[in-house]
Every structure is written in C-alpha cells, then in structure tokens.
C-alpha atoms as a PDB file:
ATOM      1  CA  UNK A   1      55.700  -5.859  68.085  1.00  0.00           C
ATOM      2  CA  UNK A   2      52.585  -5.117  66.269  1.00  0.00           C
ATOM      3  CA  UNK A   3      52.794  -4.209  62.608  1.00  0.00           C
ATOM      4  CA  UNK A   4      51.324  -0.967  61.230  1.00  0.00           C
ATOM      5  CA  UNK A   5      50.431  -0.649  57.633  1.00  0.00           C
ATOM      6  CA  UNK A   6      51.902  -3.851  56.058  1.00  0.00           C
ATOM      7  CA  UNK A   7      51.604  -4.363  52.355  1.00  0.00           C
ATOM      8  CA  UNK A   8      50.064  -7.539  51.171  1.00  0.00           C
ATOM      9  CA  UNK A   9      53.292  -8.015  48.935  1.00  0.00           C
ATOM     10  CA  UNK A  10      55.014  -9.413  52.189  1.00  0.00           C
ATOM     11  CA  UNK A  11      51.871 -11.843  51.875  1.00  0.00           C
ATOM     12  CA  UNK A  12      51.871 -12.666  47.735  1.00  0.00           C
ATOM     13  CA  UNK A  13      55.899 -13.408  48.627  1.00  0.00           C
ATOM     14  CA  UNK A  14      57.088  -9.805  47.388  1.00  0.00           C
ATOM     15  CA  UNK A  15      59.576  -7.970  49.893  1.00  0.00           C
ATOM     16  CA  UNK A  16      61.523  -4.717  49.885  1.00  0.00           C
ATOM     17  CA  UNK A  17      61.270  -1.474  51.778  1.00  0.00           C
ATOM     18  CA  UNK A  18      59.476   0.847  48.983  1.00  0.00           C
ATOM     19  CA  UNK A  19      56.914  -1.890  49.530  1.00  0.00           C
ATOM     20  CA  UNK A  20      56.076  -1.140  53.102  1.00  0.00           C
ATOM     21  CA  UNK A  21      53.976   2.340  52.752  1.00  0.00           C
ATOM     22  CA  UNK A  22      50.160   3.020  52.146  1.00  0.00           C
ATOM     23  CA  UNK A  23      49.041  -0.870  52.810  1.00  0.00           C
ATOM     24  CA  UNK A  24      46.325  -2.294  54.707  1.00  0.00           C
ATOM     25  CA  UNK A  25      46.526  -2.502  58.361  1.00  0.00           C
ATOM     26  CA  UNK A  26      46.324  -6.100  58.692  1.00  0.00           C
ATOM     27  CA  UNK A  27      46.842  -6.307  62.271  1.00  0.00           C
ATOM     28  CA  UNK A  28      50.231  -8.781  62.563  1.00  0.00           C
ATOM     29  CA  UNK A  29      52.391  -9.707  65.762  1.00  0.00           C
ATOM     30  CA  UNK A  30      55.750 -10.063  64.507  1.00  0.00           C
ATOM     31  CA  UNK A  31      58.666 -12.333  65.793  1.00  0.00           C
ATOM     32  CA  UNK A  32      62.457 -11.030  66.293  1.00  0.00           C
ATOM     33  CA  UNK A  33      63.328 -12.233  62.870  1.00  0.00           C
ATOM     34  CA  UNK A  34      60.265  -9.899  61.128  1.00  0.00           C
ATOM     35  CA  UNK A  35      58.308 -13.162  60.473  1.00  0.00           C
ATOM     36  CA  UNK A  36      54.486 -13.501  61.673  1.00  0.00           C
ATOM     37  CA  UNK A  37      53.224 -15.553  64.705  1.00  0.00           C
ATOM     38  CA  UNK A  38      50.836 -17.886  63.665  1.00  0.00           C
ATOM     39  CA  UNK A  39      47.209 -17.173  65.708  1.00  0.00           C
ATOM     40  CA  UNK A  40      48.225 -13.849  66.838  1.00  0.00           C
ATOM     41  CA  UNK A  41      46.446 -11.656  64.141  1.00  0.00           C
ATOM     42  CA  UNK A  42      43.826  -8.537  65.588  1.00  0.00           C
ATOM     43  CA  UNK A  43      41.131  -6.938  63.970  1.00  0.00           C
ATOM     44  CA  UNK A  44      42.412  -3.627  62.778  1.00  0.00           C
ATOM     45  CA  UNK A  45      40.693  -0.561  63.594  1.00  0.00           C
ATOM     46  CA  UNK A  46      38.435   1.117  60.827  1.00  0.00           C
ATOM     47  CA  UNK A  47      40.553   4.499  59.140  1.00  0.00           C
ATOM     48  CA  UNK A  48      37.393   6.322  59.969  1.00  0.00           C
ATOM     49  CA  UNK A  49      34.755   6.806  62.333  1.00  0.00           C
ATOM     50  CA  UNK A  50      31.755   4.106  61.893  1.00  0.00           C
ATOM     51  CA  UNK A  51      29.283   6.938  60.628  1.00  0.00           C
ATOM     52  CA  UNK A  52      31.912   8.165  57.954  1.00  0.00           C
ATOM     53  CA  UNK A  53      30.589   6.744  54.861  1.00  0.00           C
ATOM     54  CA  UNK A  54      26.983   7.788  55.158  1.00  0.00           C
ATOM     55  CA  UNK A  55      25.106   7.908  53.655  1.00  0.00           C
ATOM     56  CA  UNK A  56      26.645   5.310  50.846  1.00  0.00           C
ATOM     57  CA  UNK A  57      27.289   3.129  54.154  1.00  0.00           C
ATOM     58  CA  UNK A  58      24.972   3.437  57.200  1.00  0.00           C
ATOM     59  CA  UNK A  59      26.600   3.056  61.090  1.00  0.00           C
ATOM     60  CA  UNK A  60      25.171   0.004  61.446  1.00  0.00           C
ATOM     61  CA  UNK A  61      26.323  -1.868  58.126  1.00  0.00           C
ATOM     62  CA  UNK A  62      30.237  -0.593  59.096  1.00  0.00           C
ATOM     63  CA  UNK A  63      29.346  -1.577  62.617  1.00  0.00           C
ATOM     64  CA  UNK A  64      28.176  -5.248  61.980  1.00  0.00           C
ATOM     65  CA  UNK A  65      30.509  -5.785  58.551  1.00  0.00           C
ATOM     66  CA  UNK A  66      34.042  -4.033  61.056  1.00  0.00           C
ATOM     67  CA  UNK A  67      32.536  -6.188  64.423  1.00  0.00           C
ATOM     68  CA  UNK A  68      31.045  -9.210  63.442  1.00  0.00           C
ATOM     69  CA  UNK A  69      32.214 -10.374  60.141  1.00  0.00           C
ATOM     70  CA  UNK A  70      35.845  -9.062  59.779  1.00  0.00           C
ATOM     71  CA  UNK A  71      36.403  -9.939  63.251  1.00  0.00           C
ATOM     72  CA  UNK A  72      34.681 -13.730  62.153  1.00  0.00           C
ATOM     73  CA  UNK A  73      37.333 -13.783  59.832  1.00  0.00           C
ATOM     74  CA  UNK A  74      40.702 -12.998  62.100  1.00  0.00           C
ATOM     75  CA  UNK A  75      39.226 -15.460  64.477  1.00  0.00           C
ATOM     76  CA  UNK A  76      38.643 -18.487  62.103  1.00  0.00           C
ATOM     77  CA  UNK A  77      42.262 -17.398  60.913  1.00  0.00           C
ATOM     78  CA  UNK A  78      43.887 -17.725  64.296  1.00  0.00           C
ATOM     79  CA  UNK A  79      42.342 -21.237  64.738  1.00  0.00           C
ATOM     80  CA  UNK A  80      43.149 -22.564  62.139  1.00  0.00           C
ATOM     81  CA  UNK A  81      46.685 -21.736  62.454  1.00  0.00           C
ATOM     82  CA  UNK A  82      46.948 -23.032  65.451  1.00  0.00           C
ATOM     83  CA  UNK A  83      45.110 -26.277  64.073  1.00  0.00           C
ATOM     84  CA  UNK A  84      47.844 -26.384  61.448  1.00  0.00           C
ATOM     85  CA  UNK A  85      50.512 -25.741  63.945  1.00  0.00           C
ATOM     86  CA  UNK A  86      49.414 -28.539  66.779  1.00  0.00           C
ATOM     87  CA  UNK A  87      49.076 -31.539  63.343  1.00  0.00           C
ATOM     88  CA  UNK A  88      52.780 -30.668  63.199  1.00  0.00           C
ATOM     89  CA  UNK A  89      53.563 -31.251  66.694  1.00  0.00           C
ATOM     90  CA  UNK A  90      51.956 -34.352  66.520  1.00  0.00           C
ATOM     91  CA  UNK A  91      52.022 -35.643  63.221  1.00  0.00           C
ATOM     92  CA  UNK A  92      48.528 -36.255  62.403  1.00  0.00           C
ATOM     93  CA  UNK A  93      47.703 -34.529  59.306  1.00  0.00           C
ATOM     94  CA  UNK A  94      43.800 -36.780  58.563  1.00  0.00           C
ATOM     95  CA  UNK A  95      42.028 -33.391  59.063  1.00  0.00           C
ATOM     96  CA  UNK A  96      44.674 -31.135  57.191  1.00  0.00           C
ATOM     97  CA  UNK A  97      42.221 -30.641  53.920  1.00  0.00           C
ATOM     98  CA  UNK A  98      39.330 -28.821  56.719  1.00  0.00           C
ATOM     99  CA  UNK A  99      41.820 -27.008  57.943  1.00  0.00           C
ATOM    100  CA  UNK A 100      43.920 -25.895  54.458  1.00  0.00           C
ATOM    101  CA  UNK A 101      40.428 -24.753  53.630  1.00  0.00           C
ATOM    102  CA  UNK A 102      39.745 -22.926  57.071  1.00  0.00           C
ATOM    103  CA  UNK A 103      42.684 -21.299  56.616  1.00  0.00           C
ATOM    104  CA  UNK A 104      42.534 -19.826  52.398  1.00  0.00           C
ATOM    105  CA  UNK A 105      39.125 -19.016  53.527  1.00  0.00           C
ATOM    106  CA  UNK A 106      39.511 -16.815  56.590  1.00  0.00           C
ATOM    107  CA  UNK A 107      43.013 -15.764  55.782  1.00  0.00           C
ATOM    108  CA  UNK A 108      41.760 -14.128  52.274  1.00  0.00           C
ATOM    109  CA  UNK A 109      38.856 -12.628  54.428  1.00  0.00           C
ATOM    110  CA  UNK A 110      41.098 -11.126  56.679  1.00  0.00           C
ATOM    111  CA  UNK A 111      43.323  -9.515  54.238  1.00  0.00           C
ATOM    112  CA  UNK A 112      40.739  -8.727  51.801  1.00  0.00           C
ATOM    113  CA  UNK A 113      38.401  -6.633  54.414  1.00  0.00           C
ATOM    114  CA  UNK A 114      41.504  -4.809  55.789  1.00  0.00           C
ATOM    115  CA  UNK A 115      42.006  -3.909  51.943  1.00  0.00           C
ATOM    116  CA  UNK A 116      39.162  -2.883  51.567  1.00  0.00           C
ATOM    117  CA  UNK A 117      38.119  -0.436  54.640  1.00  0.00           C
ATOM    118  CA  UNK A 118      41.385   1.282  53.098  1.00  0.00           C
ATOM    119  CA  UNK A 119      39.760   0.910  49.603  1.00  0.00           C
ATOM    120  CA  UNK A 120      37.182   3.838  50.723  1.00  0.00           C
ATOM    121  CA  UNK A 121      37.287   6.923  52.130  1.00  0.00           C
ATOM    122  CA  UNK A 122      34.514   9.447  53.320  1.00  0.00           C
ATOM    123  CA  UNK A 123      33.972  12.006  50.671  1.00  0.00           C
ATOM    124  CA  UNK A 124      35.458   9.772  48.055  1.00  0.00           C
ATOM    125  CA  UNK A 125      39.113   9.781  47.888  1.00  0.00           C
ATOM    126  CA  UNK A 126      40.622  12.399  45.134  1.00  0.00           C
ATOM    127  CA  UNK A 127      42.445  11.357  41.846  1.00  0.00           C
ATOM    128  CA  UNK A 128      45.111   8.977  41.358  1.00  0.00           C
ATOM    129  CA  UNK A 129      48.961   9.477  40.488  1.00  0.00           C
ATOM    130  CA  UNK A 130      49.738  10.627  37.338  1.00  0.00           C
ATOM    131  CA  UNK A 131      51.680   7.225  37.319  1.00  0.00           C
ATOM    132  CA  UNK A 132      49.144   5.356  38.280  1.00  0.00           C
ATOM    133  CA  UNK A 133      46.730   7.222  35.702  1.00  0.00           C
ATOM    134  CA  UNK A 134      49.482   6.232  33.268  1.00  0.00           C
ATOM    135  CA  UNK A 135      49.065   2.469  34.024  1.00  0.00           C
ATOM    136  CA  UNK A 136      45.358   2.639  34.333  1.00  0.00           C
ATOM    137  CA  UNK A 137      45.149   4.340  30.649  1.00  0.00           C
ATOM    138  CA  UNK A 138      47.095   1.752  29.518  1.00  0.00           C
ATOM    139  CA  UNK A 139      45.952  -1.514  30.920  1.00  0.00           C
ATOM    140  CA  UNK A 140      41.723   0.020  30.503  1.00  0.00           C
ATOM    141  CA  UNK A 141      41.961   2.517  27.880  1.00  0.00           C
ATOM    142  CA  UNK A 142      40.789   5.428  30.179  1.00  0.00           C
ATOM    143  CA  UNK A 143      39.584   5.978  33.966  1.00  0.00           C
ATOM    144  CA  UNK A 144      36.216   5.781  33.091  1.00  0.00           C
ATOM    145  CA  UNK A 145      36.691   2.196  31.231  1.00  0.00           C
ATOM    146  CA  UNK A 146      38.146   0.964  34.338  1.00  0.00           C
ATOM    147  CA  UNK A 147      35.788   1.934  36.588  1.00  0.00           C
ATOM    148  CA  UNK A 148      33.138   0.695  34.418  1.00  0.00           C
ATOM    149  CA  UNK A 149      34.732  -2.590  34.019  1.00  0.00           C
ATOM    150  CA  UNK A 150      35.434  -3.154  37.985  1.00  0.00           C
ATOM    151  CA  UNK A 151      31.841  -2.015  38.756  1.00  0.00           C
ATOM    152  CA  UNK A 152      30.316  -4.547  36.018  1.00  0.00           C
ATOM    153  CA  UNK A 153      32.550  -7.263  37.283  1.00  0.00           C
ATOM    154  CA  UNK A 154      31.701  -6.578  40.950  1.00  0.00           C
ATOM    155  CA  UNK A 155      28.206  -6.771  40.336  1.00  0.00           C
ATOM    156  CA  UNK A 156      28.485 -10.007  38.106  1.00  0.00           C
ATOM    157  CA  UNK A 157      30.055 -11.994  40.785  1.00  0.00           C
ATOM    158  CA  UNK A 158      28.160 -15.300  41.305  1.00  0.00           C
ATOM    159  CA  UNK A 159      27.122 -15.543  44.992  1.00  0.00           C
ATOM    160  CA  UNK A 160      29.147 -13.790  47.052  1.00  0.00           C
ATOM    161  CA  UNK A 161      32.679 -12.555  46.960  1.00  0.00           C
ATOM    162  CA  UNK A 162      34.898  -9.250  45.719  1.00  0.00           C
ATOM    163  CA  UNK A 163      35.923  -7.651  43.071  1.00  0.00           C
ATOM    164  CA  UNK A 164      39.432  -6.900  42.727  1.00  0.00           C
ATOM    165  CA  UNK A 165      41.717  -4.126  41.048  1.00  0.00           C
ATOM    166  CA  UNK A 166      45.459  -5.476  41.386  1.00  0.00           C
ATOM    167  CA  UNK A 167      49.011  -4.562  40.072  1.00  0.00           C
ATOM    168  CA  UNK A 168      50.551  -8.034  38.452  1.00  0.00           C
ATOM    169  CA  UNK A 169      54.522  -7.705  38.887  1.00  0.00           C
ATOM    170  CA  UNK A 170      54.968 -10.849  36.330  1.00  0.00           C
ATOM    171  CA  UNK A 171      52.445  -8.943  33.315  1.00  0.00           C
ATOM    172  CA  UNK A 172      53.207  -5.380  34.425  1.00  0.00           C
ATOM    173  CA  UNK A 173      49.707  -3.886  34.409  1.00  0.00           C
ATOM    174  CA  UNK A 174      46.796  -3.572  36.132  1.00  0.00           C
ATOM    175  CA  UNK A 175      44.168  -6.302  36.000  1.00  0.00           C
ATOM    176  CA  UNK A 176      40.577  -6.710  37.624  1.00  0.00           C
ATOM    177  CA  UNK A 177      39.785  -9.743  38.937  1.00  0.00           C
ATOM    178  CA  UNK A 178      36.491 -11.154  40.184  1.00  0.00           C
ATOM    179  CA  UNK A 179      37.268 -13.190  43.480  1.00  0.00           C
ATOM    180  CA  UNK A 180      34.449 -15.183  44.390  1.00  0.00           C
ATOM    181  CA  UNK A 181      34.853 -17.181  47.720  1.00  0.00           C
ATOM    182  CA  UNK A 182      38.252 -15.379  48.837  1.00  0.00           C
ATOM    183  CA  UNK A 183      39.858 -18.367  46.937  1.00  0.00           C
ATOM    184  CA  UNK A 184      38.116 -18.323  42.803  1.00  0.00           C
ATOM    185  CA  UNK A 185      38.711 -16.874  39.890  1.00  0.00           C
ATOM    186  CA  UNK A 186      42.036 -14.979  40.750  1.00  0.00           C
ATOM    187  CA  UNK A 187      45.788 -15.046  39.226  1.00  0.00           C
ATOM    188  CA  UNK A 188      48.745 -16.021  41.253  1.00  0.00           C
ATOM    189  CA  UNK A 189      50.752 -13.350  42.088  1.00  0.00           C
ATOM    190  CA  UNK A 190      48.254 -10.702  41.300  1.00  0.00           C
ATOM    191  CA  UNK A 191      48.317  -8.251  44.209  1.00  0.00           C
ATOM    192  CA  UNK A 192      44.910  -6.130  44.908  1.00  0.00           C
ATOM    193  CA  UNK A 193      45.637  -2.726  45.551  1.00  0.00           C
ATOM    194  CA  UNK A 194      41.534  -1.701  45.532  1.00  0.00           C
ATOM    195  CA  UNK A 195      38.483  -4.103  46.789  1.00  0.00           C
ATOM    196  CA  UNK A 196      34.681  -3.777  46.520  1.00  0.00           C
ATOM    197  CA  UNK A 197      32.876  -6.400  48.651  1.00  0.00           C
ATOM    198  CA  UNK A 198      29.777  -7.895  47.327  1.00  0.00           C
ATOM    199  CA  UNK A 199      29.134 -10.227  50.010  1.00  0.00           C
ATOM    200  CA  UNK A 200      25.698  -9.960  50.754  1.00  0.00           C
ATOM    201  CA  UNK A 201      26.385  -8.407  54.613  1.00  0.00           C
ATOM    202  CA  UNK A 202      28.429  -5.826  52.962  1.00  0.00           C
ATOM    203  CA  UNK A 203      25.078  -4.420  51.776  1.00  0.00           C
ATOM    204  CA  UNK A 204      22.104  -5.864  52.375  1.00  0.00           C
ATOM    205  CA  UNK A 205      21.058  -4.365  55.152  1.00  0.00           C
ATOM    206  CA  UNK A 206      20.886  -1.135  53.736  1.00  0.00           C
ATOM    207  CA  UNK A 207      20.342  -1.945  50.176  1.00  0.00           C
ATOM    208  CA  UNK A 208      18.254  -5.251  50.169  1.00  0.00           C
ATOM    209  CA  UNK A 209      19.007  -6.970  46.661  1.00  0.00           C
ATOM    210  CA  UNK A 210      19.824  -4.040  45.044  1.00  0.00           C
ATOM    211  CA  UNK A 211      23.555  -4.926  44.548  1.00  0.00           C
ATOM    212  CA  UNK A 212      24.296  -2.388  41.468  1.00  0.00           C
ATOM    213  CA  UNK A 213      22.853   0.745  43.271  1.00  0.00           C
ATOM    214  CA  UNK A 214      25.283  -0.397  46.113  1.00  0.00           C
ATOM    215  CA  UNK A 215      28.384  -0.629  44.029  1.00  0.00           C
ATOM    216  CA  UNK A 216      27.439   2.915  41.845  1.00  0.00           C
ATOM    217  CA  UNK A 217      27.544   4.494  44.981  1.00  0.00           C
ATOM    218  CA  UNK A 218      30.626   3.045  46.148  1.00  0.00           C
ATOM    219  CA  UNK A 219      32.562   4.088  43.446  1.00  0.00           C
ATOM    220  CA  UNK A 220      31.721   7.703  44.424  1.00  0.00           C
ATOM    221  CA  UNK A 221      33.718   6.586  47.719  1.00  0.00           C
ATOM    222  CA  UNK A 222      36.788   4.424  46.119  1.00  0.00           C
ATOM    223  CA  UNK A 223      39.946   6.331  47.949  1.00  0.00           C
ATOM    224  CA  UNK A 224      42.316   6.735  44.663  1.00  0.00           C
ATOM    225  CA  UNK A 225      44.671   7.756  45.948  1.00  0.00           C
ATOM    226  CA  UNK A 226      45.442   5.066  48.661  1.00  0.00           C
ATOM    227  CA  UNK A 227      45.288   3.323  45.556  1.00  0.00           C
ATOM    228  CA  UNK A 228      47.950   4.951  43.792  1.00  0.00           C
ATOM    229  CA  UNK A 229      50.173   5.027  46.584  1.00  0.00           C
ATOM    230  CA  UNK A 230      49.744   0.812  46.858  1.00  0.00           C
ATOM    231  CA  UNK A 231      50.413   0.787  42.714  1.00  0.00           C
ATOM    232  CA  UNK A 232      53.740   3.328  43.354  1.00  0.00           C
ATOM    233  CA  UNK A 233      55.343   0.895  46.186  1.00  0.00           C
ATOM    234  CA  UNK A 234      54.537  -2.081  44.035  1.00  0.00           C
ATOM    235  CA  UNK A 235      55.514  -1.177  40.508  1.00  0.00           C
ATOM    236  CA  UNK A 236      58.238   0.609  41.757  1.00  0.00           C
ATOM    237  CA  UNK A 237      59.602  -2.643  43.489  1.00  0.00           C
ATOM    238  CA  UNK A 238      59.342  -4.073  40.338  1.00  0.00           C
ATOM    239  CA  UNK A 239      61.169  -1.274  37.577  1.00  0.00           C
ATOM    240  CA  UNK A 240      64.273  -2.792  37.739  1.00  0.00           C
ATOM    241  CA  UNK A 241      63.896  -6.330  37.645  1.00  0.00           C
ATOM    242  CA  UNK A 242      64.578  -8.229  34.381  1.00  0.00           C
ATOM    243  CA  UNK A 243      61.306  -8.866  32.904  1.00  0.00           C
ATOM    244  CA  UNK A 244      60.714 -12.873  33.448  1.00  0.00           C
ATOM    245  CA  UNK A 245      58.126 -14.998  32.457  1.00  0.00           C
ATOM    246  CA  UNK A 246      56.949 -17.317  34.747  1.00  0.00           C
END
C-alpha cells in the first residue's frame, strides 16, 4: 500500500490523525502494521505540470531538479537502507558511519524536495489561515517580516542547502531555519511546513549566480496556503498537550 500525502510529523516522531492532511507526498510503501519498508521509497509525482511555474521556473529546471536530482536522492535513500539493513543481518557494522551519512543525506533530500514541490504553486498560492496569520504575527511581527527574514536567510546559506519555515511543537511558534547540507544548522524536532531550495541546480540554469533574483521571485510562488493547512494539522496536534520542556 502506497502512502498518499504523509506528513513529515510521522517522520520528526509526531503521530495522530489531524496530522495526516495537506503533507508532502513522500512516496512510502507501507507494511500491515502502518510502518515503512526500508528501500521501497518512489519519486513522487510533481502537483503540477513541468511548465507550471514559468516563468519563475523554466520546463527544463523542474524537469532536471523532479528527474535527476530528487530522483538521485530516493535512490541513494533506498541503498542505503538496504546497506543498513544487510550490516544487521550480518553483523558487520565497519562501514556503518558511510552509510549513517548516506542515509541523513539522501533521506533529508528526499523529504525536503517533496516539501518543497508542495511549497509552490503556479500563480502563487493565496493567503494563509487566519490561524496561521495569527502565529506568523506573533513569532515575526508581521507577514512581511517573515517573508523578509526567510528570503534573507535563504539567500545567506553558505554553499548549498534550504531554507526552512517550520512549526516547533516543544517552543510553540514558528521558526526559520537555514539547513545547509540536509543535516546543519537545524533544531530537533522542528518540523518544516515551507522550503526554498538554494542548491545551486535548483537555479542555476536559469538564473546563473544570481541567487537573490531567484528567491524574490519565488516568494511570488510560495503556496500559503498548503502552508497553513501543514501549521493547522500540526499545532492542532499539539493544543492540548501539557506544555513540556524538553
């Protein structure tokens, strides 16, 4: 049974059925029990038609960044859980560090582009919740602050990697987050609910070295209120649980 639009709570160790709606499509085999077999993940199909985002995102960037890289990702994933899975049939962990690394590296590539073909939408993608508005004026001040401060962190990311709006159940809020590598510069138990990717084959192509002009237009694209519907199932999962510290 293949999964439709799981939520990465399921992944960050957060369950419940108001958490199952408006996720990423993350392309899962499940077992009897609801658990996930390990090497059996698929590429997800793009929301959209390749030439939807144009002209922020040309055919051929969705093409090559949907084809090549995500798919890169989902297949380094599979190996390596499979790699993982034979050391524990026969007991020979001396490679395990390669392959812990394989898999936090194509794992959080795999989730993070599924997020984030659901993070746009052609024609930009209307307003958020008035909840989520709520949370956003108070974690940023205002809409515009937080799109401001997700567009300057996206662009100041060194090398390559994302930046990252996410809900954190533990704080309450909304944070941004600049994720550089899949694995850097994150919070456990922060769960991203909106992506940009400023890996360099997310926009090169099209926009050369001009990494602001690619994330200014983006934000003209950022689907809101996929967004809000991520932040409802997650803060609502989370309204009436005892606030604990960690």
């Amino acid at each position: 049974m293949k999964s439709t639009r799981r939520d990465f709570l399921s992944f960050m160790g957060i369950t419940g059925t108001a958490v199952l709606a408006g996720f990423a499509n993350t392309g899962i085999a499940e077992t009897e029990s609801g658990g996930f077999r390990p090497g059996e993940h698929t590429l997800p199909e793009l929301p959209y038609p390749y030439d939807a985002l144009e002209p922020v995102l040309s055919t051929s960037i969705l093409e090559i960044h949907h084809d090549k890289h995500h798919a890169g990702y989902v297949k380094g994933l599979n190996r390596a859980e499979m790699k993982l899975a034979e050391m524990r049939e026969t007991g020979d962990y001396s490679m395990i560090t390669h392959w812990e690394r394989e898999l936090a590296f194509h794992g959080s590539g795999h989730y993070l582009h599924s997020l984030y073909w659901d993070s746009l939408s052609p024609g930009g993608g209307g307003e958020p919740s008035l909840n989520f508005l709520k949370a956003i004026n108070e974690s940023f001040g205002s809409m515009t602050h937080l799109q401001k401060q997700l567009a300057a962190a996206s662009g100041a990311v060194e090398a390559s990697g994302w930046g990252v709006l996410a809900y954190h159940p533990w704080m309450r809020r909304l944070v941004v987050l600049q994720d550089e590598k899949h694995q850097n510069l994150t919070i456990w138990g922060a769960a991203p609910i909106l992506v940009i990717d400023v890996w360099e084959h997310a926009y090169y192509l099209q926009y050369e070295n001009r990494r602001m002009e690619y994330i200014e237009n983006l934000m003209g694209i950022l689907d809101w209120e996929g967004a809000s519907k991520r932040y409802e199932a997650l803060s609502g999962s989370n309204r009436n649980r005892k606030r604990q510290s960690p």
